[in-house]
PDB file of N, CA and C in Angstrom:
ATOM      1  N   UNK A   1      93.008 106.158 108.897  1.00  0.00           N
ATOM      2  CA  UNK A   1      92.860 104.942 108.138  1.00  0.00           C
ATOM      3  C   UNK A   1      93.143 103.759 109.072  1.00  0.00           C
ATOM      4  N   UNK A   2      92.143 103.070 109.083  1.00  0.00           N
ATOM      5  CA  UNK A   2      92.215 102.151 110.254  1.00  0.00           C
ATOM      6  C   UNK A   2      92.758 100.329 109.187  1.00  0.00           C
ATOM      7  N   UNK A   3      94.010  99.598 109.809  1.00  0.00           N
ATOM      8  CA  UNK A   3      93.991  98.742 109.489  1.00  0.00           C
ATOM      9  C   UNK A   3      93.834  97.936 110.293  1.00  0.00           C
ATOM     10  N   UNK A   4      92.779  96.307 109.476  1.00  0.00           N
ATOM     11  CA  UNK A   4      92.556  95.568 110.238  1.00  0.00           C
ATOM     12  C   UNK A   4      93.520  94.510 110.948  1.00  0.00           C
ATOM     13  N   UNK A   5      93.345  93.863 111.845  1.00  0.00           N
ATOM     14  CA  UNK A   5      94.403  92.813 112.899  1.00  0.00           C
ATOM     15  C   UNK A   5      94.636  91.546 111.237  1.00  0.00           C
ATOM     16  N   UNK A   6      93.516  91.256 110.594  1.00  0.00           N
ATOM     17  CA  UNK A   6      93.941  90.073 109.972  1.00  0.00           C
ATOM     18  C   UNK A   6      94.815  91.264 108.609  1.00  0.00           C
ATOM     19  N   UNK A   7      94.301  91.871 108.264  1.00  0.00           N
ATOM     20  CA  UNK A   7      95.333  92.796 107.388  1.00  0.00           C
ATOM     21  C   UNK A   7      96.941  92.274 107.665  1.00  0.00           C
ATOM     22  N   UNK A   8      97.196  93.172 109.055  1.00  0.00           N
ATOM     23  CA  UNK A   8      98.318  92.986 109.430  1.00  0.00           C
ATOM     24  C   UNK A   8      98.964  91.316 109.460  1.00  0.00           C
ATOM     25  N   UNK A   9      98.093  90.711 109.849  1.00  0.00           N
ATOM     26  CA  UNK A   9      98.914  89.347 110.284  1.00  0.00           C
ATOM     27  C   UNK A   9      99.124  88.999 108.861  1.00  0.00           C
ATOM     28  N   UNK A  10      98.473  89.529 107.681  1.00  0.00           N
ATOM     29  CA  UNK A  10      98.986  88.673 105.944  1.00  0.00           C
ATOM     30  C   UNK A  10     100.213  89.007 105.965  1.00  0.00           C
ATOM     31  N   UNK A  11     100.269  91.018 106.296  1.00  0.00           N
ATOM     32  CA  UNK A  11     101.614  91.192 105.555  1.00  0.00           C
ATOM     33  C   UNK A  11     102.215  90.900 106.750  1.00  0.00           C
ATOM     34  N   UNK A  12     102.391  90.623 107.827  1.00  0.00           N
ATOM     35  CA  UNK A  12     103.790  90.126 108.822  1.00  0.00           C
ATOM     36  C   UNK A  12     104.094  88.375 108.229  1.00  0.00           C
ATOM     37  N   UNK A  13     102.901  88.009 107.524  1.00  0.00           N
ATOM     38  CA  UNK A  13     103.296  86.702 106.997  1.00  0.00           C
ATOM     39  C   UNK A  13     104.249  86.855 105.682  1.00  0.00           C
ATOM     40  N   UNK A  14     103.847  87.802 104.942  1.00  0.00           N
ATOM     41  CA  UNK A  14     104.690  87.989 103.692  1.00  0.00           C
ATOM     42  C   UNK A  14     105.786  88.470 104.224  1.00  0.00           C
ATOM     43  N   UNK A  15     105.893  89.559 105.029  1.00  0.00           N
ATOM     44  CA  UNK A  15     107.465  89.750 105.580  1.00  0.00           C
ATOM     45  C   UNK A  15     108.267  88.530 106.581  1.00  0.00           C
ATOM     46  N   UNK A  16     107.847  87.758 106.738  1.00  0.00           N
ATOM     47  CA  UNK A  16     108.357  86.637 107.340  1.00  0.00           C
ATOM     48  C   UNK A  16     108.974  85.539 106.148  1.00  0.00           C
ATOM     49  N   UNK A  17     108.491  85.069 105.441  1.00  0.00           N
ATOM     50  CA  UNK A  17     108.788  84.814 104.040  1.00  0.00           C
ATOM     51  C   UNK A  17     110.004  85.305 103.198  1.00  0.00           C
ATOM     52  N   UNK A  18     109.793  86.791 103.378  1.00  0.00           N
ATOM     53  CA  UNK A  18     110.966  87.502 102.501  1.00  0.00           C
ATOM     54  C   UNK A  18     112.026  87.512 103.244  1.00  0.00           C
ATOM     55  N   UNK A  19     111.984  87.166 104.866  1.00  0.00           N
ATOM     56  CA  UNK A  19     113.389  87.456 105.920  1.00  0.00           C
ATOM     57  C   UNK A  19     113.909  86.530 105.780  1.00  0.00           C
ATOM     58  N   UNK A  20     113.233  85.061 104.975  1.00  0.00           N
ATOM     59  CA  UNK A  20     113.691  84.004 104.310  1.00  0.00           C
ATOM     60  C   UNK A  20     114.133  83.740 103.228  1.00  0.00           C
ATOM     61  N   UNK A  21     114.109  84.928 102.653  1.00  0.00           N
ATOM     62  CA  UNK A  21     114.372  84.969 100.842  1.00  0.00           C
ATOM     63  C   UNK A  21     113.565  84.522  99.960  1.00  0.00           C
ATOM     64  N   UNK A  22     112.006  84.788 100.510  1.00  0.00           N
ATOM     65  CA  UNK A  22     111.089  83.557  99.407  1.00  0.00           C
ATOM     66  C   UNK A  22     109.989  84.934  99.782  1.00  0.00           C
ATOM     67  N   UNK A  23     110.180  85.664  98.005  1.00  0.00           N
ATOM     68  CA  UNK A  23     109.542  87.349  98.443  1.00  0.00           C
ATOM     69  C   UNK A  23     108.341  86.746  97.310  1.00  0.00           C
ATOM     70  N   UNK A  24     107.332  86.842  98.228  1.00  0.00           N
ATOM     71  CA  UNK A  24     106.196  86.302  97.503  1.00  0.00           C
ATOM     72  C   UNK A  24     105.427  87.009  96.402  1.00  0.00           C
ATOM     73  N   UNK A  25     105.526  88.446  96.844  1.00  0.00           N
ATOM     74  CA  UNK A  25     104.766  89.168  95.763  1.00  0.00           C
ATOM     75  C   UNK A  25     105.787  89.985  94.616  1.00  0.00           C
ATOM     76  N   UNK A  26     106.896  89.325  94.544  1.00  0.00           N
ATOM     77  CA  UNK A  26     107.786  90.180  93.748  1.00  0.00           C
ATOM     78  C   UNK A  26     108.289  89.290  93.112  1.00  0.00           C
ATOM     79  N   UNK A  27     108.538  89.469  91.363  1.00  0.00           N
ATOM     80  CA  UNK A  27     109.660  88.223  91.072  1.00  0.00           C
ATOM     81  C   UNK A  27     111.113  88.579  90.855  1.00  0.00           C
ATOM     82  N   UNK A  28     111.695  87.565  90.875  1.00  0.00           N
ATOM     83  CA  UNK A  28     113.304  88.207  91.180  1.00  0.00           C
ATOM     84  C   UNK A  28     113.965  88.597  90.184  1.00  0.00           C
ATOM     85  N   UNK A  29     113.735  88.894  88.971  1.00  0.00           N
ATOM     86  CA  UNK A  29     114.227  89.382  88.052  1.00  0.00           C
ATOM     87  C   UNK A  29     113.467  91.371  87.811  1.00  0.00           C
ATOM     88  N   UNK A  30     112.394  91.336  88.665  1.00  0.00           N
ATOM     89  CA  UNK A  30     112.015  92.788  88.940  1.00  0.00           C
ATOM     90  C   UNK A  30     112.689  93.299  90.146  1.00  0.00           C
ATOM     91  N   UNK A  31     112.672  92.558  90.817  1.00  0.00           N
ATOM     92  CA  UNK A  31     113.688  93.022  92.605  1.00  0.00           C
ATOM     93  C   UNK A  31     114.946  93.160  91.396  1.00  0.00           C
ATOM     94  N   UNK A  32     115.584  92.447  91.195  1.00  0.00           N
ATOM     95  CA  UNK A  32     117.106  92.272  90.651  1.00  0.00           C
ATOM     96  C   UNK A  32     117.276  93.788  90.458  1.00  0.00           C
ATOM     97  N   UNK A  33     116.287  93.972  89.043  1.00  0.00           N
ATOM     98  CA  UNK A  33     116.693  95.327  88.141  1.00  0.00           C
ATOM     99  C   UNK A  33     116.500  96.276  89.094  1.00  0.00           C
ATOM    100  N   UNK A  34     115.483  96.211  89.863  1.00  0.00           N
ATOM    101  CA  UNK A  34     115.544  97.235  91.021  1.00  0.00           C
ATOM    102  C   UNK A  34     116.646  97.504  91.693  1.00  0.00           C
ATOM    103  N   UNK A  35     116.489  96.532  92.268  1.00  0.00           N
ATOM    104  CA  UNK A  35     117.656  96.689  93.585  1.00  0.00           C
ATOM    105  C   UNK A  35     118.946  96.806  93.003  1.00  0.00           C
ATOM    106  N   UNK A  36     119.256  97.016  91.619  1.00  0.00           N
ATOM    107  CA  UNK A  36     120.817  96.555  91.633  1.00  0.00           C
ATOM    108  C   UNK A  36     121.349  98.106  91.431  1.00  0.00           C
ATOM    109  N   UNK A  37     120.541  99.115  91.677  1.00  0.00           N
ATOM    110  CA  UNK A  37     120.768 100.641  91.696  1.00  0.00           C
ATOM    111  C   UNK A  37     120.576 100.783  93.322  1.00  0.00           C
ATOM    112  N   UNK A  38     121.446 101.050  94.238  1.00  0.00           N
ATOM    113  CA  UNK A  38     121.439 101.483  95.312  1.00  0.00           C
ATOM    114  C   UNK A  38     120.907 102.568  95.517  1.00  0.00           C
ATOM    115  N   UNK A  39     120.190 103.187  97.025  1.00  0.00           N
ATOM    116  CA  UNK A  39     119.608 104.305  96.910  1.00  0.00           C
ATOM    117  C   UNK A  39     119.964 104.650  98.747  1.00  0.00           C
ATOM    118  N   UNK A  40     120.153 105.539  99.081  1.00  0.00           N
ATOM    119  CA  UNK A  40     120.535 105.741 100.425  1.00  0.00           C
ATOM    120  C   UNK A  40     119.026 106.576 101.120  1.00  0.00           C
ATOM    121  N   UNK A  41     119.345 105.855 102.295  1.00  0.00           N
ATOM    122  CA  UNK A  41     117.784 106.008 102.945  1.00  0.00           C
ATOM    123  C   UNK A  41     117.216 107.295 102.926  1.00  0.00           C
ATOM    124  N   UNK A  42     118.298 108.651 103.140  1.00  0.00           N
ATOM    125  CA  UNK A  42     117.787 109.594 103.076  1.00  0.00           C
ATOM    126  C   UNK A  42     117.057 109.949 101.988  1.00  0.00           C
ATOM    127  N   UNK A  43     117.693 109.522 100.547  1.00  0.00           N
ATOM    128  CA  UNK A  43     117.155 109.723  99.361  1.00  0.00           C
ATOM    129  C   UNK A  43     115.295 109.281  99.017  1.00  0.00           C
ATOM    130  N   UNK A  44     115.261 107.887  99.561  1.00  0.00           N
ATOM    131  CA  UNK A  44     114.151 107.171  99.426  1.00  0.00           C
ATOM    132  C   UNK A  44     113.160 107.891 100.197  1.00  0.00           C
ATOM    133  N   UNK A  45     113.415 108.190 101.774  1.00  0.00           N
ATOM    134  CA  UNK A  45     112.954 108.589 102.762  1.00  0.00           C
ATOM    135  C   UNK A  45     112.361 110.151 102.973  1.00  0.00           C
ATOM    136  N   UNK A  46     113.021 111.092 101.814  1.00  0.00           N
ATOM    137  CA  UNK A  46     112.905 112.091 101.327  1.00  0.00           C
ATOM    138  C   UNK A  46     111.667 112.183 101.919  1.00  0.00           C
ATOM    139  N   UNK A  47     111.487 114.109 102.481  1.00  0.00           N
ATOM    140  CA  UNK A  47     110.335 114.346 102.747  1.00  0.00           C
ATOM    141  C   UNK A  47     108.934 114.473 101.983  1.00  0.00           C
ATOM    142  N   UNK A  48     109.472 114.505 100.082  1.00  0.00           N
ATOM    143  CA  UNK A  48     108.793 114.514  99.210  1.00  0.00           C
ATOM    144  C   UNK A  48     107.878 113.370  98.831  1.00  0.00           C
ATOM    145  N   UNK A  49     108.494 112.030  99.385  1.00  0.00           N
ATOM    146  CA  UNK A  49     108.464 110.834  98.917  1.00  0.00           C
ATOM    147  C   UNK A  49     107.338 110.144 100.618  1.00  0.00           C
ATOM    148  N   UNK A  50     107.366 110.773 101.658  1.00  0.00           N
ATOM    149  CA  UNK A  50     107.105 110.178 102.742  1.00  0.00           C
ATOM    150  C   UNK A  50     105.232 110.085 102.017  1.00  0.00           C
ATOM    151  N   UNK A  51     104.802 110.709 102.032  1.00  0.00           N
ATOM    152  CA  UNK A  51     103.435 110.507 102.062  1.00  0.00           C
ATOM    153  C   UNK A  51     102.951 109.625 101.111  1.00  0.00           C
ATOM    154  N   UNK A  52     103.427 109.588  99.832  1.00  0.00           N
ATOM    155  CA  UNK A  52     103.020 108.743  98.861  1.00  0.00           C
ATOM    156  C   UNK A  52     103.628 107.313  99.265  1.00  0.00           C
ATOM    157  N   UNK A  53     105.208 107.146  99.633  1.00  0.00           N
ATOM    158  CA  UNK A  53     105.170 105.208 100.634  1.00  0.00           C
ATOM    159  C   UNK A  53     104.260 105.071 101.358  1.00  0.00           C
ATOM    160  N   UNK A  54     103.559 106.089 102.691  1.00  0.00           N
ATOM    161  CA  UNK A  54     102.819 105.722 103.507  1.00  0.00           C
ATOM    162  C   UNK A  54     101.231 105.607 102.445  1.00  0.00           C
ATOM    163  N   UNK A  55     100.789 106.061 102.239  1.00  0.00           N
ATOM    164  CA  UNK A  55      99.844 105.855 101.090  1.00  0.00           C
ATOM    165  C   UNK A  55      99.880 104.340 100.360  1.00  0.00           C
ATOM    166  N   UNK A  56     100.958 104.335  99.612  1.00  0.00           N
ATOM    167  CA  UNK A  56     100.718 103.297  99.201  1.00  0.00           C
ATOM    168  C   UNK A  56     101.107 101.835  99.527  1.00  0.00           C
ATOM    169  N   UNK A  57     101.802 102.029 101.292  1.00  0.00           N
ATOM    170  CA  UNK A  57     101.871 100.963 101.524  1.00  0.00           C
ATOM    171  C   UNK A  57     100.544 100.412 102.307  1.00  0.00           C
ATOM    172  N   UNK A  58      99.948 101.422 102.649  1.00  0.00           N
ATOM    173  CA  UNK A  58      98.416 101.356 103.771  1.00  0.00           C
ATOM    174  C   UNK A  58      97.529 100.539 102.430  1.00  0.00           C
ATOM    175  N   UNK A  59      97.992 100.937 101.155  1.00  0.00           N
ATOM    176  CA  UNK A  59      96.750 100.639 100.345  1.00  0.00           C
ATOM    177  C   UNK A  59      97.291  98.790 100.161  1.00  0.00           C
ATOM    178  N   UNK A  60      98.457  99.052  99.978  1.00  0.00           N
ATOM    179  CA  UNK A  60      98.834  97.855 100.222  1.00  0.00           C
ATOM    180  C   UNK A  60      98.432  96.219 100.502  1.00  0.00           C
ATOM    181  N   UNK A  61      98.679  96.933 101.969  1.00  0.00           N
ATOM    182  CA  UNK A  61      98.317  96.368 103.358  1.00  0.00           C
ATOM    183  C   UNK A  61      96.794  95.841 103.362  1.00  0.00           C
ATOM    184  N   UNK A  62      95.867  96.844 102.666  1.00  0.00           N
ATOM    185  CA  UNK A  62      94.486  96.838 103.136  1.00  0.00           C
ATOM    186  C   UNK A  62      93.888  95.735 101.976  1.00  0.00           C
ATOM    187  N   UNK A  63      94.604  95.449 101.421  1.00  0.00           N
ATOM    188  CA  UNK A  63      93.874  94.498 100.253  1.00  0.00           C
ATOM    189  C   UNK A  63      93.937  93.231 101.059  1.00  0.00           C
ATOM    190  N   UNK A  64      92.554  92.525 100.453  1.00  0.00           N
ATOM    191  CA  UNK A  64      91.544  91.546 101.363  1.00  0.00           C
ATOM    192  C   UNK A  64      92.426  90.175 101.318  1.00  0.00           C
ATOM    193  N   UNK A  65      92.989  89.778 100.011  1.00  0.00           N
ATOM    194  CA  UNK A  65      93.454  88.748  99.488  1.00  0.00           C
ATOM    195  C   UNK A  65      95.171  88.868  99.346  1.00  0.00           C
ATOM    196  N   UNK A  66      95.981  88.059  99.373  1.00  0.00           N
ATOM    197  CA  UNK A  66      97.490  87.741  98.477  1.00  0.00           C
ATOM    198  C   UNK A  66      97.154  88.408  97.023  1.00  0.00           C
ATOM    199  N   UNK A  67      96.128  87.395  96.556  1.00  0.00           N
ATOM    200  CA  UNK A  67      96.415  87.973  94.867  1.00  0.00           C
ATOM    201  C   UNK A  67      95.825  89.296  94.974  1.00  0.00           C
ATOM    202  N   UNK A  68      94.929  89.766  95.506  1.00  0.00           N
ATOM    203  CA  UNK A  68      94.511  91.157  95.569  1.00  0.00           C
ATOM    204  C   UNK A  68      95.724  92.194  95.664  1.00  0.00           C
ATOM    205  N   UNK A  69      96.771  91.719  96.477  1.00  0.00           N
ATOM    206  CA  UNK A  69      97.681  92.620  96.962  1.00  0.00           C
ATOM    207  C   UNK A  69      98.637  92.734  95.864  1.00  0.00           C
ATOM    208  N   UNK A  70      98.802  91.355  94.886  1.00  0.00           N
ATOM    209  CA  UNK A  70      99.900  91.289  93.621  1.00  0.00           C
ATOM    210  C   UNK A  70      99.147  91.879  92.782  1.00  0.00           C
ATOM    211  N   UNK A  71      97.683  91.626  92.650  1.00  0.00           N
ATOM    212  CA  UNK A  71      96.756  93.146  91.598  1.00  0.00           C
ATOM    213  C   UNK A  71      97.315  94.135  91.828  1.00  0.00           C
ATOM    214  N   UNK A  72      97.439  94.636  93.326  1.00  0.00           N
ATOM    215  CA  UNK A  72      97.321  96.186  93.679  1.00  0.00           C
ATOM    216  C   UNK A  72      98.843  96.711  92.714  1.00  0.00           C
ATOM    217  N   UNK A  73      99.686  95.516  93.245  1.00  0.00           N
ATOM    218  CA  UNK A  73     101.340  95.974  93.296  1.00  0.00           C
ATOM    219  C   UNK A  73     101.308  96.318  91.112  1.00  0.00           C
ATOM    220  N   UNK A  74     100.978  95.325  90.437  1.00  0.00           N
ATOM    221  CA  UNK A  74     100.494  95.495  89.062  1.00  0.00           C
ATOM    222  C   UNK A  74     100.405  96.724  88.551  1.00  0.00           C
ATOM    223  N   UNK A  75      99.301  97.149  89.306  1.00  0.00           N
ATOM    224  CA  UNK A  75      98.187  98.465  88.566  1.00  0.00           C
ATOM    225  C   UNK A  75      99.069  99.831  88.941  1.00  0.00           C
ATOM    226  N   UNK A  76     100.489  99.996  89.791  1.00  0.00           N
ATOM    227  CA  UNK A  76     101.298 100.830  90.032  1.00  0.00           C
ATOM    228  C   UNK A  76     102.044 101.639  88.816  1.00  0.00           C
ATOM    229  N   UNK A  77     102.598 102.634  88.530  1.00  0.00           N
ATOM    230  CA  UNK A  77     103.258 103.225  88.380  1.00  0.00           C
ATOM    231  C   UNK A  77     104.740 103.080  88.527  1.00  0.00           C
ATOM    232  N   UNK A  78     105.548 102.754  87.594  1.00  0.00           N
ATOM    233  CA  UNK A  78     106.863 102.614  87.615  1.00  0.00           C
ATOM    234  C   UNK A  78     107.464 103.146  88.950  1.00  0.00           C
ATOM    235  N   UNK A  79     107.504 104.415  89.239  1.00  0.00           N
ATOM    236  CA  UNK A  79     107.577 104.831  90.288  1.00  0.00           C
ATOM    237  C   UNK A  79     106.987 104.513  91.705  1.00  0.00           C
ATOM    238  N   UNK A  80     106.128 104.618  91.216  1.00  0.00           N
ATOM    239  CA  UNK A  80     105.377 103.504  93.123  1.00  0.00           C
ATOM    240  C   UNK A  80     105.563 102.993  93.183  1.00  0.00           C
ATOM    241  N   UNK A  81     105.856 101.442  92.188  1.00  0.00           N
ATOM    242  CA  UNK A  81     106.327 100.244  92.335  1.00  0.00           C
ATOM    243  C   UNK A  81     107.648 100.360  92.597  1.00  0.00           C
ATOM    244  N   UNK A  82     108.535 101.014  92.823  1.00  0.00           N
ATOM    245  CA  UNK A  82     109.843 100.939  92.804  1.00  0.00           C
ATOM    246  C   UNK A  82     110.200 101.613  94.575  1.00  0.00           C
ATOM    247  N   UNK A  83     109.304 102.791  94.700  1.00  0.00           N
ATOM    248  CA  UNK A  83     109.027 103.032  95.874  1.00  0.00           C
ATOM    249  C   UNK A  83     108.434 101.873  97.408  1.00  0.00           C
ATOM    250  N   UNK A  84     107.462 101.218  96.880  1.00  0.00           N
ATOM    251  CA  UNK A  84     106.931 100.340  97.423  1.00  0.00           C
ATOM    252  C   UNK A  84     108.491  98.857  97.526  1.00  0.00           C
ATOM    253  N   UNK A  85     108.601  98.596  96.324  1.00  0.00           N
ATOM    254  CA  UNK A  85     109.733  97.464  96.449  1.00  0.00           C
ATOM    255  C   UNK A  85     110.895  97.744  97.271  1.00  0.00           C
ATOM    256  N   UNK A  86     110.974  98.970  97.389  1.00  0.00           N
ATOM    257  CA  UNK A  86     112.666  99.404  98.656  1.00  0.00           C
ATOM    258  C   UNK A  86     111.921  99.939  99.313  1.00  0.00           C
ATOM    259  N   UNK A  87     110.909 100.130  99.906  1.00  0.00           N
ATOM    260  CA  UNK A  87     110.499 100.362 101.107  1.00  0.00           C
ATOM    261  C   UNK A  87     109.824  99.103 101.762  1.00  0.00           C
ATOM    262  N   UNK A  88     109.994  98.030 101.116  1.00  0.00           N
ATOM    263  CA  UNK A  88     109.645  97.093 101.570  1.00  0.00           C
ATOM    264  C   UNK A  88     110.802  95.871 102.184  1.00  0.00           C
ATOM    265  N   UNK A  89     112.058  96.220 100.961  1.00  0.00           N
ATOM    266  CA  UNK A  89     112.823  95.637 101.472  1.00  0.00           C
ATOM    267  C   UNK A  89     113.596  96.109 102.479  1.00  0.00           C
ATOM    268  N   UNK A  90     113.450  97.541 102.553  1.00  0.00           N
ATOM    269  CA  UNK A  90     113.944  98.581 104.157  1.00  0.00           C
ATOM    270  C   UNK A  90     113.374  97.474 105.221  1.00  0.00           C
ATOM    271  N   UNK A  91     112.058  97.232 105.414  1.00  0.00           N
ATOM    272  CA  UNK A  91     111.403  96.847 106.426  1.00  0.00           C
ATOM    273  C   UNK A  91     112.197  95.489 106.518  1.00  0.00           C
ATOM    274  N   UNK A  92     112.118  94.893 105.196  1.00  0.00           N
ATOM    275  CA  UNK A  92     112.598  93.248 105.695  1.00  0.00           C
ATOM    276  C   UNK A  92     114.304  93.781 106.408  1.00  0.00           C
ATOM    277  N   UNK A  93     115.164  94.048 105.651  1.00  0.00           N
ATOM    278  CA  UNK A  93     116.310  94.312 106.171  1.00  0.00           C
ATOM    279  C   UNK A  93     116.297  95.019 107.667  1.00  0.00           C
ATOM    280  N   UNK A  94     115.652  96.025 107.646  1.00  0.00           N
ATOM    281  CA  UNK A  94     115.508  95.924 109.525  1.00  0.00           C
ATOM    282  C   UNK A  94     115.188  95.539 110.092  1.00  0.00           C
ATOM    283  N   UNK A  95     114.026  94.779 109.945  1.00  0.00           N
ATOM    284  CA  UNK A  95     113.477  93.573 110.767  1.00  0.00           C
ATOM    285  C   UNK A  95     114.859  92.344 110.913  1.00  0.00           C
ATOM    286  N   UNK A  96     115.871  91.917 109.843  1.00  0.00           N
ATOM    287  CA  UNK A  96     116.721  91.106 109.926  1.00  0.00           C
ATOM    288  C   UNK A  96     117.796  91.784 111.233  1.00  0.00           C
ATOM    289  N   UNK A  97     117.812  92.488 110.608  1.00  0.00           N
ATOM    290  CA  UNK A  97     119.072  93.370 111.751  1.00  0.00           C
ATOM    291  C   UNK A  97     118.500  93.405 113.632  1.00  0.00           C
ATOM    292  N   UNK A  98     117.338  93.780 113.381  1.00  0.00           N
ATOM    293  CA  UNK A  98     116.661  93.764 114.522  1.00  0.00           C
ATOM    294  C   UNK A  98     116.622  92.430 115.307  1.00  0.00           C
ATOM    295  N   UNK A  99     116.128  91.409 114.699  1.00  0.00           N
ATOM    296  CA  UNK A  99     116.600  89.843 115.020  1.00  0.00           C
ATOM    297  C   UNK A  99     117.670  89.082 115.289  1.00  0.00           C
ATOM    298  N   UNK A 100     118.431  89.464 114.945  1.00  0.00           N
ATOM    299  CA  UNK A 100     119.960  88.909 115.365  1.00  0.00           C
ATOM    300  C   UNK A 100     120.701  90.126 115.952  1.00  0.00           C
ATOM    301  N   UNK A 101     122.290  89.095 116.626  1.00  0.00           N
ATOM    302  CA  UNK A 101     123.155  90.373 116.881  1.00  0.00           C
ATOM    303  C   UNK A 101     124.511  90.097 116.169  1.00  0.00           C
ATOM    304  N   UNK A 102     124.203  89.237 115.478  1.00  0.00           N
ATOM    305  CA  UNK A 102     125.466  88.718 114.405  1.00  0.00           C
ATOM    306  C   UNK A 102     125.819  89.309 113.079  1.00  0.00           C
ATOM    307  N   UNK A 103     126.610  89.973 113.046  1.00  0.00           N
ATOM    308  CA  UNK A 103     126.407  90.871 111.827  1.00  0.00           C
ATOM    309  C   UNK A 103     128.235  90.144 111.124  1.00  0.00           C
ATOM    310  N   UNK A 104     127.799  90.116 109.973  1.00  0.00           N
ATOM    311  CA  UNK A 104     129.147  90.322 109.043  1.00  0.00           C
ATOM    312  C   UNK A 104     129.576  91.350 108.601  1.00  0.00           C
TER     313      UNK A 104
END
């Protein structure tokens, strides 16, 4: 599955955004309820679980438009969507960590 260069440069724009706290395709009262159940990476990362994040973050990724991509995130499954939302904020949070060396 080949993704394209402008593909990529949307979502490094949306993850640039969220390393700012301004998560464009999510609203914060769905992150909230999400996120406020912790989940440890192994759990998420599960070998059961690997193919369907990579799946559905490629499908993601590959949508032409922003709003195309908040369609895609929509038309999910409680479960994918929940998959997709902490595997997304995995990425932002390591990308943060990765950027600095200042940690609290």
């Amino acid at each position: 599955m080949q993704i394209s260069e402008s593909h990529l440069d949307q979502i490094e724009h949306i993850l640039a955004q969220s390393m700012n706290g301004i998560h464009l395709l999510f609203d914060n009262r769905t992150l909230a309820s999400i996120l406020k159940t912790p989940t440890e990476d192994e759990e998420l990362f599960a070998f059961q679980n690997l193919d369907r994040i990579q799946d559905l973050f490629s499908q993601l990724v590959q949508q032409e438009s922003f709003e195309e991509k908040v369609e895609f995130l929509r038309t999910l499954d409680v479960a994918g969507f929940e998959l997709i939302v902490r595997t997304y904020f995995h990425i932002v949070e390591n990308s943060l960590f990765a950027s600095t060396d200042v940690r609290h």
